[in-house]
C-alpha atoms as a PDB file:
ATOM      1  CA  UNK A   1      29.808 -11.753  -6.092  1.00  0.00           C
ATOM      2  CA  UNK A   2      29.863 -13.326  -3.083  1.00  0.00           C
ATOM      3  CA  UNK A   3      28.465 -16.740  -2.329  1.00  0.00           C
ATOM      4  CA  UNK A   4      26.446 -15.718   0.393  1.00  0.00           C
ATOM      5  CA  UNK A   5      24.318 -13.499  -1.068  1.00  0.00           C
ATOM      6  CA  UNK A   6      21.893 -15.654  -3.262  1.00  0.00           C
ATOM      7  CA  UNK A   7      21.420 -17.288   0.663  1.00  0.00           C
ATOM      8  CA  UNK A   8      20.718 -14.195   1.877  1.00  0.00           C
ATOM      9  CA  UNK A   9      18.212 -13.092  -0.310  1.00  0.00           C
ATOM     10  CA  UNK A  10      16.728 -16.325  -0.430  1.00  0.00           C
ATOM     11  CA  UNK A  11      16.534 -15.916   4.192  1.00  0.00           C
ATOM     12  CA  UNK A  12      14.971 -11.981   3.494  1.00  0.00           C
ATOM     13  CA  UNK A  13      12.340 -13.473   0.932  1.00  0.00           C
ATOM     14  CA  UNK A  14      11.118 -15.924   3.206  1.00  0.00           C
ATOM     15  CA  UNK A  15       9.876 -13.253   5.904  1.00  0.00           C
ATOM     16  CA  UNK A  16       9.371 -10.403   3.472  1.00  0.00           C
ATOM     17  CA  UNK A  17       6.379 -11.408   1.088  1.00  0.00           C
ATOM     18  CA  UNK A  18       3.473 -10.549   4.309  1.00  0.00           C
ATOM     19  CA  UNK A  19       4.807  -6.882   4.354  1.00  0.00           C
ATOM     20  CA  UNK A  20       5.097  -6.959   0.591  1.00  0.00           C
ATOM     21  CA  UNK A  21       1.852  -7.927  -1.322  1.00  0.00           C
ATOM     22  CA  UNK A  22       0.699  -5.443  -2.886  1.00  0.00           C
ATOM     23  CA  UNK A  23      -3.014  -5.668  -3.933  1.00  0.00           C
ATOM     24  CA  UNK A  24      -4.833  -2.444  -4.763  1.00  0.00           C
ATOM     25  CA  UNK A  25      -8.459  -1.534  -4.435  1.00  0.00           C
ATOM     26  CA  UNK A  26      -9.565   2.187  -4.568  1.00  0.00           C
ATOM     27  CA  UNK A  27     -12.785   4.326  -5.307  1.00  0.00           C
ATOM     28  CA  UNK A  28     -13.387   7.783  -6.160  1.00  0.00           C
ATOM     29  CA  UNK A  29     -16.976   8.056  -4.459  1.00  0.00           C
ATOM     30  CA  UNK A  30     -17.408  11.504  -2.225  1.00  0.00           C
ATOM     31  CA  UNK A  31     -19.204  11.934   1.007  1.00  0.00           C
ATOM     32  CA  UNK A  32     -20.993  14.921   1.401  1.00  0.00           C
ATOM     33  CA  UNK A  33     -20.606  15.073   5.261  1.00  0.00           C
ATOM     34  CA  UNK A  34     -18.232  14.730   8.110  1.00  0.00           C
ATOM     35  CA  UNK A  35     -19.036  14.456  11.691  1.00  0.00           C
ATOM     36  CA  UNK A  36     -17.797  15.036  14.959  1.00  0.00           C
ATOM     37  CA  UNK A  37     -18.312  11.571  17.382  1.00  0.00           C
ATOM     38  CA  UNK A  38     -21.310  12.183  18.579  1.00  0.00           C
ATOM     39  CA  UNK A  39     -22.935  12.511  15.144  1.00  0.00           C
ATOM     40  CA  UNK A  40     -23.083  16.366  14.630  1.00  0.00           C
ATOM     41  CA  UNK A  41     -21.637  17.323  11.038  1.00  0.00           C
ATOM     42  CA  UNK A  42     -18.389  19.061  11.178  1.00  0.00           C
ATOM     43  CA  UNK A  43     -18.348  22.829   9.953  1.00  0.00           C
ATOM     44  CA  UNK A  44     -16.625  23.859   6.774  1.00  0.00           C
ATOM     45  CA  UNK A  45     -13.298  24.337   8.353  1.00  0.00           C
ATOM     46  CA  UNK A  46      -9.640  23.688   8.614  1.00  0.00           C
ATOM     47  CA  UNK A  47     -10.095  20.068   9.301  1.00  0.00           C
ATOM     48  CA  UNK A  48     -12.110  19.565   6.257  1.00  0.00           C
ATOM     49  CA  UNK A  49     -10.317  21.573   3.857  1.00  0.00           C
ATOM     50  CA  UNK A  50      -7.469  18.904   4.928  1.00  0.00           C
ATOM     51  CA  UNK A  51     -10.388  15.712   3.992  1.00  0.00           C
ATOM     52  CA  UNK A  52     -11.374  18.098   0.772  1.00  0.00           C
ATOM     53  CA  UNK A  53      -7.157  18.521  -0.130  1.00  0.00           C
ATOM     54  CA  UNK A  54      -6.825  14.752   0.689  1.00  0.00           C
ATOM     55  CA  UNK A  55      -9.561  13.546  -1.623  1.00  0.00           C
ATOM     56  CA  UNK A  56      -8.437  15.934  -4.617  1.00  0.00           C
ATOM     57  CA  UNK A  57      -5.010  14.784  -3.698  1.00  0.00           C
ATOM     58  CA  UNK A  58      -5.937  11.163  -4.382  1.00  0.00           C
ATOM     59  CA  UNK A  59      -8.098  11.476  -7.278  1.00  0.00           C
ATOM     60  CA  UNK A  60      -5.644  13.683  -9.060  1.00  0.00           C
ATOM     61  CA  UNK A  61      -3.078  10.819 -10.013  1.00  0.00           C
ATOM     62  CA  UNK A  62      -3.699   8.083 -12.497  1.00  0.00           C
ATOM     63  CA  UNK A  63      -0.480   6.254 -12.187  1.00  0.00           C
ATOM     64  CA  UNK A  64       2.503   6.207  -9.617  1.00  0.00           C
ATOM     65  CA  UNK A  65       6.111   4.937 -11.087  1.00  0.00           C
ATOM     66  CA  UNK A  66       8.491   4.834  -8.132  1.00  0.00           C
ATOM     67  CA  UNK A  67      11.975   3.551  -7.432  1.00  0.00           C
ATOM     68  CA  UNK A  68      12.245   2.230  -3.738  1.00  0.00           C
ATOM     69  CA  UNK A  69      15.223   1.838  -0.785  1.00  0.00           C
ATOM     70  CA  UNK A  70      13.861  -0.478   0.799  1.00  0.00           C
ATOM     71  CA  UNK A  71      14.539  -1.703   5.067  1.00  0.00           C
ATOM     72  CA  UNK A  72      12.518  -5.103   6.138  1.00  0.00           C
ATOM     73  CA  UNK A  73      13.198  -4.759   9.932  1.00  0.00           C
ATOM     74  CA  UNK A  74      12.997  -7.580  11.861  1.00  0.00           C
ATOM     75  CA  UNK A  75      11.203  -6.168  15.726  1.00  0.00           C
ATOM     76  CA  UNK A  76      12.063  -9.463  17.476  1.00  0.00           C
ATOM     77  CA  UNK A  77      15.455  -9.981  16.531  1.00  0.00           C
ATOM     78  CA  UNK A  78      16.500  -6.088  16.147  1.00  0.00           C
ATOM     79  CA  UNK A  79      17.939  -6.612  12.936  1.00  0.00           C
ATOM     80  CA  UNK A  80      17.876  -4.969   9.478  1.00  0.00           C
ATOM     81  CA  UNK A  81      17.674  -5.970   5.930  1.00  0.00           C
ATOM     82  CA  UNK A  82      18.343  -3.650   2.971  1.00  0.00           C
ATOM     83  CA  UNK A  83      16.606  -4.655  -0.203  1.00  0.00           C
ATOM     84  CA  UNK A  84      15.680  -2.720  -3.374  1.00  0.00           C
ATOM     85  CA  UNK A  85      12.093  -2.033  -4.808  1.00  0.00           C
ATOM     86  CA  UNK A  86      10.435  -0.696  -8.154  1.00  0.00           C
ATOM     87  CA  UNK A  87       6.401  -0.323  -8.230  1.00  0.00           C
ATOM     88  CA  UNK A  88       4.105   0.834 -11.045  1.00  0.00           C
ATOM     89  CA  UNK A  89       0.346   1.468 -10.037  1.00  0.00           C
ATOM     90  CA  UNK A  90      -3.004   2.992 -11.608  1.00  0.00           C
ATOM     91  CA  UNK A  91      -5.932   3.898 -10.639  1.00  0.00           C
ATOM     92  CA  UNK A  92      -7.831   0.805 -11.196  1.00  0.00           C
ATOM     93  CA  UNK A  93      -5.734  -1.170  -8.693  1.00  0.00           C
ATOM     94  CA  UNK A  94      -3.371  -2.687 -11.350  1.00  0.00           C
ATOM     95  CA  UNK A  95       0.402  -2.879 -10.130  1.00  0.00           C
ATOM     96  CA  UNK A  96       3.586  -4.289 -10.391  1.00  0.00           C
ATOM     97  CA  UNK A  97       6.384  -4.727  -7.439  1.00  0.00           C
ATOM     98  CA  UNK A  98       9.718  -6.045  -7.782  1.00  0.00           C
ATOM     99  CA  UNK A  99      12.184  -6.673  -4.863  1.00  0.00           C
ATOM    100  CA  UNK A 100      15.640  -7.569  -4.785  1.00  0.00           C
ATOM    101  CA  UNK A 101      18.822  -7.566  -2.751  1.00  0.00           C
ATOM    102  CA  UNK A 102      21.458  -5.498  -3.095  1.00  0.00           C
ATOM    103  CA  UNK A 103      23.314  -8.285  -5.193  1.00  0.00           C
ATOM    104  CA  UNK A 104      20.709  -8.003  -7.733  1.00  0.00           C
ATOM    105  CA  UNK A 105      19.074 -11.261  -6.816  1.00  0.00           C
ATOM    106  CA  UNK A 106      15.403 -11.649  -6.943  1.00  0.00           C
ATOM    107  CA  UNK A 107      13.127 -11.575  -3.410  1.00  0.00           C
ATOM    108  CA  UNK A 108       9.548 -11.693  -5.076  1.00  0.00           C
ATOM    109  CA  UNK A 109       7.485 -10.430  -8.186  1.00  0.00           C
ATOM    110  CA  UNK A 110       4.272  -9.876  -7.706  1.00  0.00           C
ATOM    111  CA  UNK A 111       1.646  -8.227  -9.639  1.00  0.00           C
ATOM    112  CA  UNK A 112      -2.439  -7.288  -9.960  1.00  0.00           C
ATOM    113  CA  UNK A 113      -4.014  -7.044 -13.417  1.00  0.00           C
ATOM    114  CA  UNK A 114      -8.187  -6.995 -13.644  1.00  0.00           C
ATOM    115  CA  UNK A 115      -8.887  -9.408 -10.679  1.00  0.00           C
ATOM    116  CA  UNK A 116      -6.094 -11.493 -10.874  1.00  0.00           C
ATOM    117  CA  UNK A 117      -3.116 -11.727  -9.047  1.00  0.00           C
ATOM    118  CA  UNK A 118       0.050 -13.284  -9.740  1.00  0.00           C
ATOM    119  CA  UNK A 119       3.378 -14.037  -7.680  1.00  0.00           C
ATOM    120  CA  UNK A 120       6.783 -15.362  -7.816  1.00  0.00           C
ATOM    121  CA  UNK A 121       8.699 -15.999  -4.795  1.00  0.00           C
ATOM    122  CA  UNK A 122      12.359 -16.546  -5.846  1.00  0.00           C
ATOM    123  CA  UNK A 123      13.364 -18.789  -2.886  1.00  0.00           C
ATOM    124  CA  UNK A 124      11.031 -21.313  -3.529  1.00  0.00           C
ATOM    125  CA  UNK A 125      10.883 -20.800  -7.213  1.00  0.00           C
ATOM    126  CA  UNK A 126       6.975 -21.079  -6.831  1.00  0.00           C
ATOM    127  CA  UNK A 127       4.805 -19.130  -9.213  1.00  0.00           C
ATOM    128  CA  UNK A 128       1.462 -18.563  -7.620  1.00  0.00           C
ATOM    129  CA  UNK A 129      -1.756 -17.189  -9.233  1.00  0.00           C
ATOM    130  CA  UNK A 130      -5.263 -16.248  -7.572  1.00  0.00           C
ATOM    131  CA  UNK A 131      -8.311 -13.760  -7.462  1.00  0.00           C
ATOM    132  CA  UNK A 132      -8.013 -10.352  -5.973  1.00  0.00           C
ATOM    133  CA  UNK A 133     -11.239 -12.040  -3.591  1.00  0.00           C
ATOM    134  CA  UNK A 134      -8.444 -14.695  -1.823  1.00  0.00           C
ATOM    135  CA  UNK A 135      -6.636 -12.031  -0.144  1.00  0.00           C
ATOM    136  CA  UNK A 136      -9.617  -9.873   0.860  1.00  0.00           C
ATOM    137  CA  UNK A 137     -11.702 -12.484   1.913  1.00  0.00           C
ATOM    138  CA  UNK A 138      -8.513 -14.267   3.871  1.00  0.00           C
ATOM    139  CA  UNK A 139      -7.301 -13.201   7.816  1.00  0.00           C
ATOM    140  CA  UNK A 140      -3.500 -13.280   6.665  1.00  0.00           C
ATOM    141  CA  UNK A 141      -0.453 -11.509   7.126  1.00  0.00           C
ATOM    142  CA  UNK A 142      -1.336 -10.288   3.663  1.00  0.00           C
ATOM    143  CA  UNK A 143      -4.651  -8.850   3.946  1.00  0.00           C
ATOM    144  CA  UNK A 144      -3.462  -5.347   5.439  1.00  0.00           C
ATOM    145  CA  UNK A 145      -2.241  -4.407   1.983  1.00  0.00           C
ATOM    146  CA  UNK A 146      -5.183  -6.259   0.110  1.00  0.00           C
ATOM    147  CA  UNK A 147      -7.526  -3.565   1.775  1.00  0.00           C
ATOM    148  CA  UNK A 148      -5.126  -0.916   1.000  1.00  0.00           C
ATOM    149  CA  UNK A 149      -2.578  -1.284  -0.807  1.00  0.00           C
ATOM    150  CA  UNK A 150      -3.152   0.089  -4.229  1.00  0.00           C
ATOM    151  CA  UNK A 151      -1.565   3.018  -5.793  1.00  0.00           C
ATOM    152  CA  UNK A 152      -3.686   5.239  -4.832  1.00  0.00           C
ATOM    153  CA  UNK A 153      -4.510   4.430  -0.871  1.00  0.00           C
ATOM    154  CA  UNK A 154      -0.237   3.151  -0.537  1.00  0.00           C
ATOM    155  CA  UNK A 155       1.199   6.868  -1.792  1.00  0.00           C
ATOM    156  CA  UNK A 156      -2.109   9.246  -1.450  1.00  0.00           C
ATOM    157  CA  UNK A 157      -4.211   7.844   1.588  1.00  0.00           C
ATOM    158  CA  UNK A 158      -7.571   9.468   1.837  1.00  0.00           C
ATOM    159  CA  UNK A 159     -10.441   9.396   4.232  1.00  0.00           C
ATOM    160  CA  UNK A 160     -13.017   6.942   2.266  1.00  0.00           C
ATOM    161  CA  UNK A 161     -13.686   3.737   0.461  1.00  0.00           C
ATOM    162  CA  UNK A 162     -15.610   2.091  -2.258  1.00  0.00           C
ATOM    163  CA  UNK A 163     -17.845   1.182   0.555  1.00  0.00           C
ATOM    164  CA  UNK A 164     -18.058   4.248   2.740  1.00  0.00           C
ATOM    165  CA  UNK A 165     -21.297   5.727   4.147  1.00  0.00           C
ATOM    166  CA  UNK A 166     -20.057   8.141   6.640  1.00  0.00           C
ATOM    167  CA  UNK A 167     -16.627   9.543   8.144  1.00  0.00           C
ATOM    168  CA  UNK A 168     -16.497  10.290  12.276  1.00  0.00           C
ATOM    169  CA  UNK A 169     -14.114  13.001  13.713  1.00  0.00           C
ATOM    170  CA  UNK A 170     -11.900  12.222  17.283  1.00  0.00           C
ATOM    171  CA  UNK A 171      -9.354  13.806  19.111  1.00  0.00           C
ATOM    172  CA  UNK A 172      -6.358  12.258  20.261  1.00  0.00           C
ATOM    173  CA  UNK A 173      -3.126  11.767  21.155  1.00  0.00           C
ATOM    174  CA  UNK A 174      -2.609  15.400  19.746  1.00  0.00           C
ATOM    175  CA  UNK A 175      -3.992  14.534  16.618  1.00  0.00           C
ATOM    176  CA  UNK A 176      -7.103  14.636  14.452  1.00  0.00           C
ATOM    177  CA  UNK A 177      -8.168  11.218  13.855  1.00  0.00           C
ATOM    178  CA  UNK A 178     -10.561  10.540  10.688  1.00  0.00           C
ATOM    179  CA  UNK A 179     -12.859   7.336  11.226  1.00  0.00           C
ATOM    180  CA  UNK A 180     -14.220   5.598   7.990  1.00  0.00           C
ATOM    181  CA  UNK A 181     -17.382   4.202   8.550  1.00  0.00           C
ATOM    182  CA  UNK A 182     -18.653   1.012   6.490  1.00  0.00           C
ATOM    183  CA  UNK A 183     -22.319  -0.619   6.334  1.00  0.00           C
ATOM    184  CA  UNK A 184     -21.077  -4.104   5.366  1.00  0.00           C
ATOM    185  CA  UNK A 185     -24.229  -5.498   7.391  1.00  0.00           C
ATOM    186  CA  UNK A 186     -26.886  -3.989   9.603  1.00  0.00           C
ATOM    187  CA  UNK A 187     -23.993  -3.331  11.785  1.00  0.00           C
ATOM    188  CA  UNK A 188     -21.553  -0.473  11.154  1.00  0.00           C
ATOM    189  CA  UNK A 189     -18.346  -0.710  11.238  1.00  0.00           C
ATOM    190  CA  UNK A 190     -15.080   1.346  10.902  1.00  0.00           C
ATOM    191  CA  UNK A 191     -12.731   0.312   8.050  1.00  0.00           C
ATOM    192  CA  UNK A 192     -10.316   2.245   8.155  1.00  0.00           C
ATOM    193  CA  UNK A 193      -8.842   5.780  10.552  1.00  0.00           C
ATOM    194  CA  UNK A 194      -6.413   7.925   9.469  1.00  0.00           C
ATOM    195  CA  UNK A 195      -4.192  10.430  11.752  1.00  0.00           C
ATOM    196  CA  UNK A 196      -4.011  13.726  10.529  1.00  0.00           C
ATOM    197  CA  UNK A 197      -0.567  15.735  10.737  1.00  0.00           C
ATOM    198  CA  UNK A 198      -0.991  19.027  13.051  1.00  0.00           C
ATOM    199  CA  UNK A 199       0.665  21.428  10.656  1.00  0.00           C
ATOM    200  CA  UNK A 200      -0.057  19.911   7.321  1.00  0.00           C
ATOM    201  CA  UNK A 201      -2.930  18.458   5.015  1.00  0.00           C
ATOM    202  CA  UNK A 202      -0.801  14.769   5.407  1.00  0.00           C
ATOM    203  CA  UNK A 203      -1.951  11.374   7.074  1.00  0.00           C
ATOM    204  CA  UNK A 204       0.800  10.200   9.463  1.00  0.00           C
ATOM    205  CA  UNK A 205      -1.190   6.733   9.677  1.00  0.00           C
ATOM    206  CA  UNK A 206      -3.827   4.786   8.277  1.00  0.00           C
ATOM    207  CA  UNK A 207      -5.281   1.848  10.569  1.00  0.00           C
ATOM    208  CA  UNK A 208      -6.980  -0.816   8.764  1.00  0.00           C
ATOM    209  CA  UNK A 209      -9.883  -2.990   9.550  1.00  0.00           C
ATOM    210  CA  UNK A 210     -11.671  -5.789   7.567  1.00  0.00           C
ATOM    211  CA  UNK A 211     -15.204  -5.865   7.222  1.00  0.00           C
ATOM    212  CA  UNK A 212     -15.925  -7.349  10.370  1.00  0.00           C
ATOM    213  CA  UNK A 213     -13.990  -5.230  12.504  1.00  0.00           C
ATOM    214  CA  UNK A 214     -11.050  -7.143  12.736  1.00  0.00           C
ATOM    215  CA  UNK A 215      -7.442  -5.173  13.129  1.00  0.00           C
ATOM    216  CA  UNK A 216      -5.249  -5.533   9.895  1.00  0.00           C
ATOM    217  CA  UNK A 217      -2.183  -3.779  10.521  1.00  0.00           C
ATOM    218  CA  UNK A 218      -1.360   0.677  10.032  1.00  0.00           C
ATOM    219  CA  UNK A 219       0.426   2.350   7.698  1.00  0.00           C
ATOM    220  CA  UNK A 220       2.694   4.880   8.253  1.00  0.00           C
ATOM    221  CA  UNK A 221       3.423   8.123   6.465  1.00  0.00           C
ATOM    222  CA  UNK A 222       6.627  10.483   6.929  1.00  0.00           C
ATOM    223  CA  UNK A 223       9.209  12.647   5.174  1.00  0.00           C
ATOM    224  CA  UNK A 224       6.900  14.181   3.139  1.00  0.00           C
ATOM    225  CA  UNK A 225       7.406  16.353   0.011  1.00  0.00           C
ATOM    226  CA  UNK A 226       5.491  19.511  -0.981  1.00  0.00           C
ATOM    227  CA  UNK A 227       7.432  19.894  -4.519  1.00  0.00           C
ATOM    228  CA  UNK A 228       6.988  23.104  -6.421  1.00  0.00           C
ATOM    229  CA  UNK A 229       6.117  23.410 -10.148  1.00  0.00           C
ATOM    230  CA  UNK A 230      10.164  24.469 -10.135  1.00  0.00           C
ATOM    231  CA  UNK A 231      11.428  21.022  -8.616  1.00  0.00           C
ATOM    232  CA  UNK A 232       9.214  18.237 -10.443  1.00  0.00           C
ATOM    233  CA  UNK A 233       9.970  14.769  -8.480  1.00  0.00           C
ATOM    234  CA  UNK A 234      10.533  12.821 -12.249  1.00  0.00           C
ATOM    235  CA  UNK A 235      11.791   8.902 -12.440  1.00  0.00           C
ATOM    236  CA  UNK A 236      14.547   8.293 -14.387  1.00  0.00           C
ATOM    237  CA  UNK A 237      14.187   7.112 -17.872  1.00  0.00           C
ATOM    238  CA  UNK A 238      10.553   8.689 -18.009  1.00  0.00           C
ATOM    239  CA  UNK A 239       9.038  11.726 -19.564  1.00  0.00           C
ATOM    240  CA  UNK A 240       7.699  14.925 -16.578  1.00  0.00           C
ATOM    241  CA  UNK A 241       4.573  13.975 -14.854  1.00  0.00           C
ATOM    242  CA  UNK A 242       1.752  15.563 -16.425  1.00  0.00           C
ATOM    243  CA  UNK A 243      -0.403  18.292 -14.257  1.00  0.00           C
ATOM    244  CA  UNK A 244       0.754  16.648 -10.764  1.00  0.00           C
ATOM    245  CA  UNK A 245       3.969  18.200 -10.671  1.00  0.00           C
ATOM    246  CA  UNK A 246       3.298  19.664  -7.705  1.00  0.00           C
ATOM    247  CA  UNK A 247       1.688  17.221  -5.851  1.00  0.00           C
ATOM    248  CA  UNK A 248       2.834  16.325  -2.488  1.00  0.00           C
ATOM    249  CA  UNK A 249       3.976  12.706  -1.553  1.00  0.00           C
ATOM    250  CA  UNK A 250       4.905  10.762   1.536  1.00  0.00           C
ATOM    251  CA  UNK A 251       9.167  10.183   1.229  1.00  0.00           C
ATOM    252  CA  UNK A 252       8.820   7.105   3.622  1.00  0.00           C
ATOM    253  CA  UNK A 253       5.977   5.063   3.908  1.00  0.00           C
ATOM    254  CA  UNK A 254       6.285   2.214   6.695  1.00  0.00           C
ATOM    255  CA  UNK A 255       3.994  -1.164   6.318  1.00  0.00           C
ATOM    256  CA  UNK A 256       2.981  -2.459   9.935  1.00  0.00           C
ATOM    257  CA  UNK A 257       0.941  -5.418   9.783  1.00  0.00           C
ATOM    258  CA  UNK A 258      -1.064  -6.934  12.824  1.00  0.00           C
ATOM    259  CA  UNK A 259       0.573  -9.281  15.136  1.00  0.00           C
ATOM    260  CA  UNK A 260       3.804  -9.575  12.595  1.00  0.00           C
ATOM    261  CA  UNK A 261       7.151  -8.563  14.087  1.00  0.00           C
ATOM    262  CA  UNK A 262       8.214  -7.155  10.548  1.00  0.00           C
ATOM    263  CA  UNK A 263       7.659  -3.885   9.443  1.00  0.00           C
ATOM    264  CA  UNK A 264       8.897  -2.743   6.164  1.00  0.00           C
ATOM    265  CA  UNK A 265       9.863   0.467   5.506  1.00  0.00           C
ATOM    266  CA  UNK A 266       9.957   1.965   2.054  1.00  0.00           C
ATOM    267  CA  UNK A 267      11.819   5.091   1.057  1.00  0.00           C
ATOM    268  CA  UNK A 268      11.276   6.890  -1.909  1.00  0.00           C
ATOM    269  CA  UNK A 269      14.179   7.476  -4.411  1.00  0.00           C
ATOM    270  CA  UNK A 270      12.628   8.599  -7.244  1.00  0.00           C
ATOM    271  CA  UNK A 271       8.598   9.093  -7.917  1.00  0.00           C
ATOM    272  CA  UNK A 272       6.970  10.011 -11.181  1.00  0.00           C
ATOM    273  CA  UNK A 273       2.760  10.731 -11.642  1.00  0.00           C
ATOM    274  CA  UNK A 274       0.148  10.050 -14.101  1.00  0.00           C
ATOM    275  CA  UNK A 275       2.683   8.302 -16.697  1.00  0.00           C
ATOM    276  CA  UNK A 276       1.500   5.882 -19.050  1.00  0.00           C
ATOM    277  CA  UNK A 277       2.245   2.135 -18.112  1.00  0.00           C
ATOM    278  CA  UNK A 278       1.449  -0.613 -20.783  1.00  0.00           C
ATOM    279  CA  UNK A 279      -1.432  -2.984 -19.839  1.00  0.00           C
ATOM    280  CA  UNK A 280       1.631  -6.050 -19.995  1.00  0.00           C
ATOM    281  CA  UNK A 281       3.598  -4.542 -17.237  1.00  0.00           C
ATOM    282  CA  UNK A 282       1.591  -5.515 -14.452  1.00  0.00           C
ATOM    283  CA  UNK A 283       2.154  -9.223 -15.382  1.00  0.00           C
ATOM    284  CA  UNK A 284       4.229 -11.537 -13.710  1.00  0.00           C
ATOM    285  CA  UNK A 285       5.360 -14.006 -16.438  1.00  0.00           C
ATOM    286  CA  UNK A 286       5.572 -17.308 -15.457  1.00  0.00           C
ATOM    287  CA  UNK A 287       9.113 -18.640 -15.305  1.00  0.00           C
ATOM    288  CA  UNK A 288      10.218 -21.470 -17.165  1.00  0.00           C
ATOM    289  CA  UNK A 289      10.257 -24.852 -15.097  1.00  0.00           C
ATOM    290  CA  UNK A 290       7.460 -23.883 -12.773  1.00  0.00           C
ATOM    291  CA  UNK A 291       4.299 -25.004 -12.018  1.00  0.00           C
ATOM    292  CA  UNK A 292       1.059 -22.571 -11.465  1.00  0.00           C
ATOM    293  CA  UNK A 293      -0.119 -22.702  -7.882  1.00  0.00           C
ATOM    294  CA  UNK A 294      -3.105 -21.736  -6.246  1.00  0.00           C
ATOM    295  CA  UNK A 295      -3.126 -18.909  -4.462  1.00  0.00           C
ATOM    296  CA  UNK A 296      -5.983 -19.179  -2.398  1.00  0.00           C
ATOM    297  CA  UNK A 297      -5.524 -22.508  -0.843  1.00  0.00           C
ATOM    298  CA  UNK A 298      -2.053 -21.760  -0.157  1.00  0.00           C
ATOM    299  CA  UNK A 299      -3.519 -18.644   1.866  1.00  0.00           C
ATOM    300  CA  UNK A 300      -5.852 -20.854   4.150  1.00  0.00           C
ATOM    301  CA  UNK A 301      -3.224 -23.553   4.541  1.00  0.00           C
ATOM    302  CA  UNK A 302      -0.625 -21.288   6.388  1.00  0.00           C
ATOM    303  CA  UNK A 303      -1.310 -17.706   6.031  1.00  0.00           C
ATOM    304  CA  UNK A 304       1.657 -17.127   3.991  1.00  0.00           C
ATOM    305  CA  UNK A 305       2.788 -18.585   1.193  1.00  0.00           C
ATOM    306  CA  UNK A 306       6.382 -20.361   2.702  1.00  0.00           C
ATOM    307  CA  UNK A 307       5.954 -21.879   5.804  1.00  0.00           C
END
């Protein structure tokens, strides 16, 4: 092993962890209507067979187990940083991520269980705990994927939220683009808009907004996977997927935050549905020699959780 590596890992972690927190938050609540911009409802058609296959799509998988290739890219500097990833997810938000370098060495641990959050960032050996509420009531690099980045809305995006009242139809740019309205006042306000693929029920992107309007970041969808009942997508070490064996996946899915020069690209190696994942998984334990840190001041200091 070379000595440079532990140093290199410990340079990726500290620009990685605003791409990388993980935080999820999903709801299975239906809207009975879509409408075109100027407020007409949209016509049983293609367009909303694609929102009807979307919403099945998402509420069809309890739990995602995927192995990850993952490439932090650096858009100031042109540079490129391979790293390694492992995520379990369910449907109530819980997960677990895991990143390392290719030498093995640990860039960050980080995990949601109930309302809690936990993380461990390697370089620093700091071991941070909070409430689900300091990311998504925080303007950070992080709060892109603390609107939506649980299992669900990461791998199966979908035109809603817990909070939904409405979703608004536009055209452009050659695409279909789904608005998702939110009430969070007595102003409305669009949370989230997704881009529809032209040929297939898939969501290129997902633009994210907090609830007061503000721009989060997009997530990007490609490479994606319409596996048969012949060719089930199943993670090593782990039994078949149970009645999802057939359904379809994004292979890449790129994390864009606002105003960051890092993107993060994630590439799926090996994916496995509805499996079931022990309650103590999505814990972080504590490492020995470290102090528990709080996660929401550390938020408001700086905005991440290193400089």
């Amino acid at each position: 092993m070379h000595e440079a590596e532990p140093k290199t890992a410990a340079r990726i972690s500290r620009i990685l962890l605003p791409a990388l927190l993980v935080v999820g938050l999903s709801g299975c609540r239906m809207n009975e209507a879509v409408y075109h911009r100027d407020g007409t409802p949209i016509k049983r058609g293609t367009l909303m067979s694609v929102v009807e296959e979307l919403d099945e799509r998402y509420a069809s998988v309890d739990s995602v187990a995927v192995r990850l290739n993952v490439t932090l890219l650096d858009t100031d500097k042109n540079k490129e940083h391979p790293l390694l990833g492992a995520y379990l997810g369910d449907k109530d938000g819980n997960m677990r991520l895991r990143i390392t370098a290719p030498s093995n060495h640990l860039v960050l641990d980080m995990g949601r269980h109930g309302d809690i959050v936990e993380v461990y960032v390697a370089r620093k050996d700091r071991y941070y705990r909070g409430k689900v509420a300091d990311l998504m009531n925080n303007q950070s690099q992080l709060s892109l994927l603390a609107h939506a980045g649980g299992a669900r809305d990461l791998f199966f995006p979908r035109a809603w939220t817990p909070n939904a009242v409405e979703r608004r139809i536009i055209y452009g740019n050659g695409r279909e683009m789904i608005s998702v309205i939110e009430k969070p006042s007595f102003i409305r306000r669009r949370s989230r808009r997704l881009s529809i693929a032209p040929e297939a029920a898939a969501v290129e992107k997902m633009e994210v907004n907090d609830r007061y309007g503000r721009e989060l970041g997009a997530i990007c969808y490609a490479d994606y996977h319409f596996p048969s009942a012949e060719a089930e997508p199943i993670l090593v070490g782990y039994p078949p997927p149970k009645d999802s064996s057939t359904t379809p996946y994004p292979g890449r899915i790129i994390l864009c935050p606002h105003n960051v020069p890092f993107r993060l690209v994630m590439d799926v190696a090996e994916i496995a549905f509805n499996l079931p994942i022990a309650p103590d998984k999505f814990e972080v334990p504590q490492p020995e020699n470290t102090k528990v840190l709080d996660l929401g001041p550390a938020l408001k200091r700086s905005g991440s959780l290193w400089e």
